[in-house]
N, C-alpha and C. Protein backbone atom coordinates (compact mmCIF):
# COMPACT_ATOMS: atom_id res chain seq x y z
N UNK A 1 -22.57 -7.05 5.55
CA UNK A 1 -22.19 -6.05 4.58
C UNK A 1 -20.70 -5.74 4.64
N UNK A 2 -20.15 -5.70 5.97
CA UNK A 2 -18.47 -5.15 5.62
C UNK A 2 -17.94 -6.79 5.51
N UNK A 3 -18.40 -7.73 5.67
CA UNK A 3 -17.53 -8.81 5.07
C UNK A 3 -17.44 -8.82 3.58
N UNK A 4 -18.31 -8.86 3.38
CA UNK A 4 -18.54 -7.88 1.38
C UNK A 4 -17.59 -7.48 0.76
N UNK A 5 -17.82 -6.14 1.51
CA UNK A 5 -16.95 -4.96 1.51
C UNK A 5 -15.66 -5.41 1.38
N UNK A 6 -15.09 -5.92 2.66
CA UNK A 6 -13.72 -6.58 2.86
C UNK A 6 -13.28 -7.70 1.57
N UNK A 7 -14.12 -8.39 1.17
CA UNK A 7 -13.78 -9.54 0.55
C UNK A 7 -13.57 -9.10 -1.33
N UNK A 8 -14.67 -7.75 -1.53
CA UNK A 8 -14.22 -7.28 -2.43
C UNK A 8 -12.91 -6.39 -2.60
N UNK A 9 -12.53 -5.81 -1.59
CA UNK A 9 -11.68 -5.08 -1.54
C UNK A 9 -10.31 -5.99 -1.98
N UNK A 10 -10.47 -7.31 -1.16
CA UNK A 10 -9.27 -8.05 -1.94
C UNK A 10 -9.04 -8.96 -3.09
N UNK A 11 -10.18 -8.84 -3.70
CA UNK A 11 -10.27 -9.39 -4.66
C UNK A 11 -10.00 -8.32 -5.38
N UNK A 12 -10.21 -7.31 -5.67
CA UNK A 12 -9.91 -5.89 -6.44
C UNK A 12 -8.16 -5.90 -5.94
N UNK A 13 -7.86 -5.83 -5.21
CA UNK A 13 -6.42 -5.61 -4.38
C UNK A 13 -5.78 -6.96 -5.50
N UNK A 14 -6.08 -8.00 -5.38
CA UNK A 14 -5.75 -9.10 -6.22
C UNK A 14 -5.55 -9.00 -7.52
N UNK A 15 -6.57 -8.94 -7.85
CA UNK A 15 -7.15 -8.49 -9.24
C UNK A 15 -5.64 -7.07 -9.47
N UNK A 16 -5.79 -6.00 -9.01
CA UNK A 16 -4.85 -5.38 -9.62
C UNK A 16 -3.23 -5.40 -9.41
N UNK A 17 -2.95 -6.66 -8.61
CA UNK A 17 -1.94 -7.05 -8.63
C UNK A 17 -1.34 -8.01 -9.88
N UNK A 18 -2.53 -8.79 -10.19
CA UNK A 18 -2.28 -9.81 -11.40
C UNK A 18 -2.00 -9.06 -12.87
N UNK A 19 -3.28 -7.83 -12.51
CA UNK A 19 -3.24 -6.91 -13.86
C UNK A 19 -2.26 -5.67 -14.14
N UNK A 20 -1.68 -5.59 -13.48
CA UNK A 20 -0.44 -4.07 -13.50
C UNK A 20 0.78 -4.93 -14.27
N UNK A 21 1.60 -4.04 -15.32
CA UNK A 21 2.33 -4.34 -15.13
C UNK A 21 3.68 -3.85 -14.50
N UNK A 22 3.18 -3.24 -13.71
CA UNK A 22 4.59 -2.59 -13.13
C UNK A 22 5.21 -3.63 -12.43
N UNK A 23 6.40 -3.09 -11.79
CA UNK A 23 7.65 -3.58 -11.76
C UNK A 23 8.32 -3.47 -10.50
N UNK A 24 8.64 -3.41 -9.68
CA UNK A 24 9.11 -2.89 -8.02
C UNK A 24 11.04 -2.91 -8.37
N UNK A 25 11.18 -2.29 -8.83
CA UNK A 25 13.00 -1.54 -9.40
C UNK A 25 12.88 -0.59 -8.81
N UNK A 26 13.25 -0.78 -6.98
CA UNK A 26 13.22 0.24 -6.92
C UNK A 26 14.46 -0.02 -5.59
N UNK A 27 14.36 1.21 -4.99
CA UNK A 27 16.03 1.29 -3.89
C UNK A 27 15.63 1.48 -2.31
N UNK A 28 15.64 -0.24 -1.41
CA UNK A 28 15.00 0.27 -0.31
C UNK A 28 15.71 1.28 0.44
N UNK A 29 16.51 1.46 0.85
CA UNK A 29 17.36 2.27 1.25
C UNK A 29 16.58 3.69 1.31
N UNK A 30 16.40 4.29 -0.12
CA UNK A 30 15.90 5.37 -0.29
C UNK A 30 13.97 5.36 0.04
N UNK A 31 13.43 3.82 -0.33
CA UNK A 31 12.10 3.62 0.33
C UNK A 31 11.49 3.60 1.62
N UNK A 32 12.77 3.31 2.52
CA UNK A 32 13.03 3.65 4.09
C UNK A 32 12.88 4.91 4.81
N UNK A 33 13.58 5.79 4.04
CA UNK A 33 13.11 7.34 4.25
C UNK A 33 11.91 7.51 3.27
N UNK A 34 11.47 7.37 2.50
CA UNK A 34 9.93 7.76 1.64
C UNK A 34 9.16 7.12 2.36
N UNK A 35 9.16 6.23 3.04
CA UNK A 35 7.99 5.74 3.70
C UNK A 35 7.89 5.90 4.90
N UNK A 36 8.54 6.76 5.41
CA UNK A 36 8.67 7.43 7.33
C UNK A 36 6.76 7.25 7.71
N UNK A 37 6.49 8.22 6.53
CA UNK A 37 4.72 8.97 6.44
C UNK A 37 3.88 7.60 6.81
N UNK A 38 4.30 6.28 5.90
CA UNK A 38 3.42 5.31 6.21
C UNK A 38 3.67 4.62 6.94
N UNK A 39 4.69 4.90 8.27
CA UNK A 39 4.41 4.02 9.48
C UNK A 39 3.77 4.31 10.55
N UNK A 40 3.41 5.95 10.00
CA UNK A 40 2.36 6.14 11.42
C UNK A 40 1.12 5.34 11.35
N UNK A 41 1.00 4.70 10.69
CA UNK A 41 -0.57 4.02 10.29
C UNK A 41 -0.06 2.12 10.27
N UNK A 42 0.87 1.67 9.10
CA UNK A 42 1.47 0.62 8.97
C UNK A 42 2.12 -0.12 9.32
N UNK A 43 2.94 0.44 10.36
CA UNK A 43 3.99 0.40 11.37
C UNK A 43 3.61 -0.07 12.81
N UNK A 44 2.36 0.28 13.05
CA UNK A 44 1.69 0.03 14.50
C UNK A 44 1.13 -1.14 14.69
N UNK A 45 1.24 -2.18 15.45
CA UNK A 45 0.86 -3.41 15.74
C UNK A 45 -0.60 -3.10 16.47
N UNK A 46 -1.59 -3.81 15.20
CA UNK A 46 -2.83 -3.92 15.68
C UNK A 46 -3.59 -2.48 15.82
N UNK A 47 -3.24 -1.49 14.99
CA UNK A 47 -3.80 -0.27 14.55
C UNK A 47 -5.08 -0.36 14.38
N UNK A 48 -5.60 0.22 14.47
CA UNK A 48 -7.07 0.60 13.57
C UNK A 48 -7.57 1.89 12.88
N UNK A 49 -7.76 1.81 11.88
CA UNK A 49 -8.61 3.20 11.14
C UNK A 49 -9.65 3.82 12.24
N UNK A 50 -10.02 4.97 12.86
CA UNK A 50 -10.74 5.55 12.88
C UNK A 50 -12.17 5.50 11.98
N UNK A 51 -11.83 5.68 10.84
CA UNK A 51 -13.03 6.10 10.19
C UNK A 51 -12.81 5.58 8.76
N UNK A 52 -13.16 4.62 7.93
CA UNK A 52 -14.01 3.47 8.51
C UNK A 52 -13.57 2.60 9.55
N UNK A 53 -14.10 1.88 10.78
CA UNK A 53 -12.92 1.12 11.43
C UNK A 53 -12.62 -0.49 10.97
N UNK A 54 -11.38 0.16 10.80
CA UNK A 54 -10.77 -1.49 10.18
C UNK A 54 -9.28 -1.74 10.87
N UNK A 55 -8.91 -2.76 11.11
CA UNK A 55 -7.28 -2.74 11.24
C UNK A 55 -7.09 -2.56 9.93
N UNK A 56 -5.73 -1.78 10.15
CA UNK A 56 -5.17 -1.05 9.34
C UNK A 56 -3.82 -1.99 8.89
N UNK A 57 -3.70 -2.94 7.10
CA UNK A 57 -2.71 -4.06 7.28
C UNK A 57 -1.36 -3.46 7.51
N UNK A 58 -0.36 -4.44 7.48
CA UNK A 58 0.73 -4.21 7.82
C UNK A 58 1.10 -5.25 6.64
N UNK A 59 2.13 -3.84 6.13
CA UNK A 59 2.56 -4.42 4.23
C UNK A 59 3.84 -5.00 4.38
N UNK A 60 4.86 -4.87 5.42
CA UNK A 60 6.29 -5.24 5.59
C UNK A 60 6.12 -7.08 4.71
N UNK A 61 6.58 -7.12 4.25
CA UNK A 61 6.62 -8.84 3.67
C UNK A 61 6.03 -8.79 1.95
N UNK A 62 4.94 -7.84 1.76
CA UNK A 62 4.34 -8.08 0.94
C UNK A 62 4.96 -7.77 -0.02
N UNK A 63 4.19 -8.85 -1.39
CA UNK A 63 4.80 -8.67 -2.68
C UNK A 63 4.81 -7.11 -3.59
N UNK A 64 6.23 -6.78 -3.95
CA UNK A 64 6.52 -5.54 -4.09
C UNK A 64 5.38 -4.68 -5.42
N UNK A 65 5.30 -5.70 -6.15
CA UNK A 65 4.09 -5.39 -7.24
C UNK A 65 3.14 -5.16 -6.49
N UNK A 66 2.76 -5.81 -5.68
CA UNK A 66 1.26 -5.69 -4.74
C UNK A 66 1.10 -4.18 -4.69
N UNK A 67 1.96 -3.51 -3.68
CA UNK A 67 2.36 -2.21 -3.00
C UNK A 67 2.19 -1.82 -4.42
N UNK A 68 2.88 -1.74 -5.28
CA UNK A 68 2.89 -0.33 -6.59
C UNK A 68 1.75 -0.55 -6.95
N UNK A 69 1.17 -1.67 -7.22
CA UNK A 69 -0.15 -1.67 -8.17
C UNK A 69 -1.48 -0.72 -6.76
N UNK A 70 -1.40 -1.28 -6.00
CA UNK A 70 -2.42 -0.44 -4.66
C UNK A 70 -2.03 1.20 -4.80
N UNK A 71 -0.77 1.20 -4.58
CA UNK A 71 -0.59 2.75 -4.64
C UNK A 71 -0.74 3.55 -5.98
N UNK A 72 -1.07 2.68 -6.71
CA UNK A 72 -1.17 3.43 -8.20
C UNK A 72 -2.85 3.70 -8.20
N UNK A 73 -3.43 2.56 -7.75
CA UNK A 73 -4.83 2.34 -7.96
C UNK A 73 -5.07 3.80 -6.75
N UNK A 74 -4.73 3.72 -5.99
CA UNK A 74 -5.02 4.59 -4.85
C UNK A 74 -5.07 6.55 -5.53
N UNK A 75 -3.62 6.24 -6.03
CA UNK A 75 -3.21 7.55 -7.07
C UNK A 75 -4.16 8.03 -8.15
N UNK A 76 -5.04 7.10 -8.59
CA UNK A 76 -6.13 7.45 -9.80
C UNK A 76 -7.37 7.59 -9.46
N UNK A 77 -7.66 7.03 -7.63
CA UNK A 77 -8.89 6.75 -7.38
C UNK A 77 -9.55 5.72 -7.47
N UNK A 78 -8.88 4.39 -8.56
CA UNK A 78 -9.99 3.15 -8.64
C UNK A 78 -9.79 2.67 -7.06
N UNK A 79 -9.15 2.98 -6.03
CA UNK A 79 -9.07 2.82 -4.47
C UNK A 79 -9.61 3.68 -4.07
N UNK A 80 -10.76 3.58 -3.17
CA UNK A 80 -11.16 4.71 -2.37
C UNK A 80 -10.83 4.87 -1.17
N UNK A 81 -10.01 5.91 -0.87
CA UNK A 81 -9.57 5.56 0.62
C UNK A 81 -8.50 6.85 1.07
N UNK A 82 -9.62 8.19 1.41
CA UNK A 82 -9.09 9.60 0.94
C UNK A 82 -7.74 9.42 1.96
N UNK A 83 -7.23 9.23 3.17
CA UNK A 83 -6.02 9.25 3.49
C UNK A 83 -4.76 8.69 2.59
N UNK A 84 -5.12 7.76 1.94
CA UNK A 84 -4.19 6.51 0.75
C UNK A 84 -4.23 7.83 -0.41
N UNK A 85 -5.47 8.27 -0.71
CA UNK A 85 -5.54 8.37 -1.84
C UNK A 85 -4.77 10.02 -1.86
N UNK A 86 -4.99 10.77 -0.87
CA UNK A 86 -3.99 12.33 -0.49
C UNK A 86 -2.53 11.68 -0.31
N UNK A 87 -2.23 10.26 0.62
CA UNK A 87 -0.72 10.01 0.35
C UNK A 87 0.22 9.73 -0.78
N UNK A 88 -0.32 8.54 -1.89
CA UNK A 88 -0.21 8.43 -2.96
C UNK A 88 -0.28 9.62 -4.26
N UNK A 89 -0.89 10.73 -3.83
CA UNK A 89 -0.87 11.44 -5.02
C UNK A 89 0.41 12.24 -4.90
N UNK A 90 1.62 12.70 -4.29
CA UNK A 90 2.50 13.13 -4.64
C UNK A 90 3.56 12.11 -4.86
N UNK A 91 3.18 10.55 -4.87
CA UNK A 91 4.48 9.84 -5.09
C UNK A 91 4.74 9.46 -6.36
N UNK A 92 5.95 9.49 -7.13
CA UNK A 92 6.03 9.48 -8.61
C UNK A 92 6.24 7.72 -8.66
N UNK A 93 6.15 7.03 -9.91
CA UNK A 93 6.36 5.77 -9.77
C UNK A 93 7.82 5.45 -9.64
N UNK A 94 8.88 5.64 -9.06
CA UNK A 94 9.75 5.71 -8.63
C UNK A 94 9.82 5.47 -7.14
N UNK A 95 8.92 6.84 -6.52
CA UNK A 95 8.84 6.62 -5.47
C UNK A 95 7.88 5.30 -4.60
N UNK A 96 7.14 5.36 -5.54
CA UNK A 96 6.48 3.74 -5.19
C UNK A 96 6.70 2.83 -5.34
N UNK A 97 8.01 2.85 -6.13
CA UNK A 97 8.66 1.13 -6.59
C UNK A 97 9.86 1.56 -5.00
N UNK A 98 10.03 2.64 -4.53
CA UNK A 98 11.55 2.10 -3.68
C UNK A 98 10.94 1.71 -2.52
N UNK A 99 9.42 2.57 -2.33
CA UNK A 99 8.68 1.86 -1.25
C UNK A 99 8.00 0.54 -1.03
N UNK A 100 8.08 0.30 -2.16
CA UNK A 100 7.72 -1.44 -2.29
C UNK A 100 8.51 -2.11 -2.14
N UNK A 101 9.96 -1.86 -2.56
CA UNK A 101 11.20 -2.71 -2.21
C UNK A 101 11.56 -2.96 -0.84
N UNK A 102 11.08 -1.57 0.06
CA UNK A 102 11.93 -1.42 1.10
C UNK A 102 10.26 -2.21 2.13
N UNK A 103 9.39 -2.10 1.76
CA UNK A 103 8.27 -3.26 2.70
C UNK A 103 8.59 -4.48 2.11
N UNK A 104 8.82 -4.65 0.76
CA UNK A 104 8.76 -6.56 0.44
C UNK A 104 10.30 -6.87 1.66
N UNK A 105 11.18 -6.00 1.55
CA UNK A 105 12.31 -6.36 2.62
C UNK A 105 12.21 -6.23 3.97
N UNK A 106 10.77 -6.31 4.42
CA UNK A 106 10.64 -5.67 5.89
C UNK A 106 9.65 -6.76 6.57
N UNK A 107 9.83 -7.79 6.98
CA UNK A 107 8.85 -8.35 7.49
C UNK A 107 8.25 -8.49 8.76
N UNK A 108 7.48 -8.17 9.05
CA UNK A 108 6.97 -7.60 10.34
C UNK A 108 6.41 -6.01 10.57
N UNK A 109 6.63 -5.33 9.45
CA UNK A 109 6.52 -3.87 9.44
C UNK A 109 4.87 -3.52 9.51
């Protein structure tokens, strides 16, 4: 069942990467300080969620659309995932394009 789980999750993760069209114009510099919040979780080598337990990925590298389209999905709820989904709701799409810039420029993060 959580291989399922898992396998849908990235196919949905996929899926709304192909389908967004947003844009990652954004300023790592300023995504460096906006994203302090998501390295207590993202930042840690070999983390795990508590509750559900999962390692927890590590986005440094990833494609910057990826990041906005997740954090948007996260922002509306089609993501369920109440820590994502309480972080994402005060970030404007601004703030999620500089945080996407500043992980697609971070590899290893």
């Amino acid at each position: 069942m959580k291989r399922t789980m898992l396998i849908g999750a990235a196919l949905t993760g996929m899926t709304l990467a192909l389908a967004t069209s947003a844009h990652a114009d954004g300023d790592a510099a300023k995504g460096k300080v906006k994203a302090i919040s998501c390295m207590g979780c993202h930042g840690i080598p070999g983390y795990h969620n508590a509750y559900p337990n999962y390692p927890v990925p590590r986005v440094g590298g990833q494609y910057p659309e990826y990041i906005v389209a997740a954090l948007k999905a996260y922002k509306s709820g089609q993501r369920n995932h109440p820590t994502m989904q309480a972080q994402a709701a005060t970030l404007s799409d601004q703030d999620m394009q500089d945080i996407a810039v500043y992980f697609a420029s971070a590899p290893g993060q």
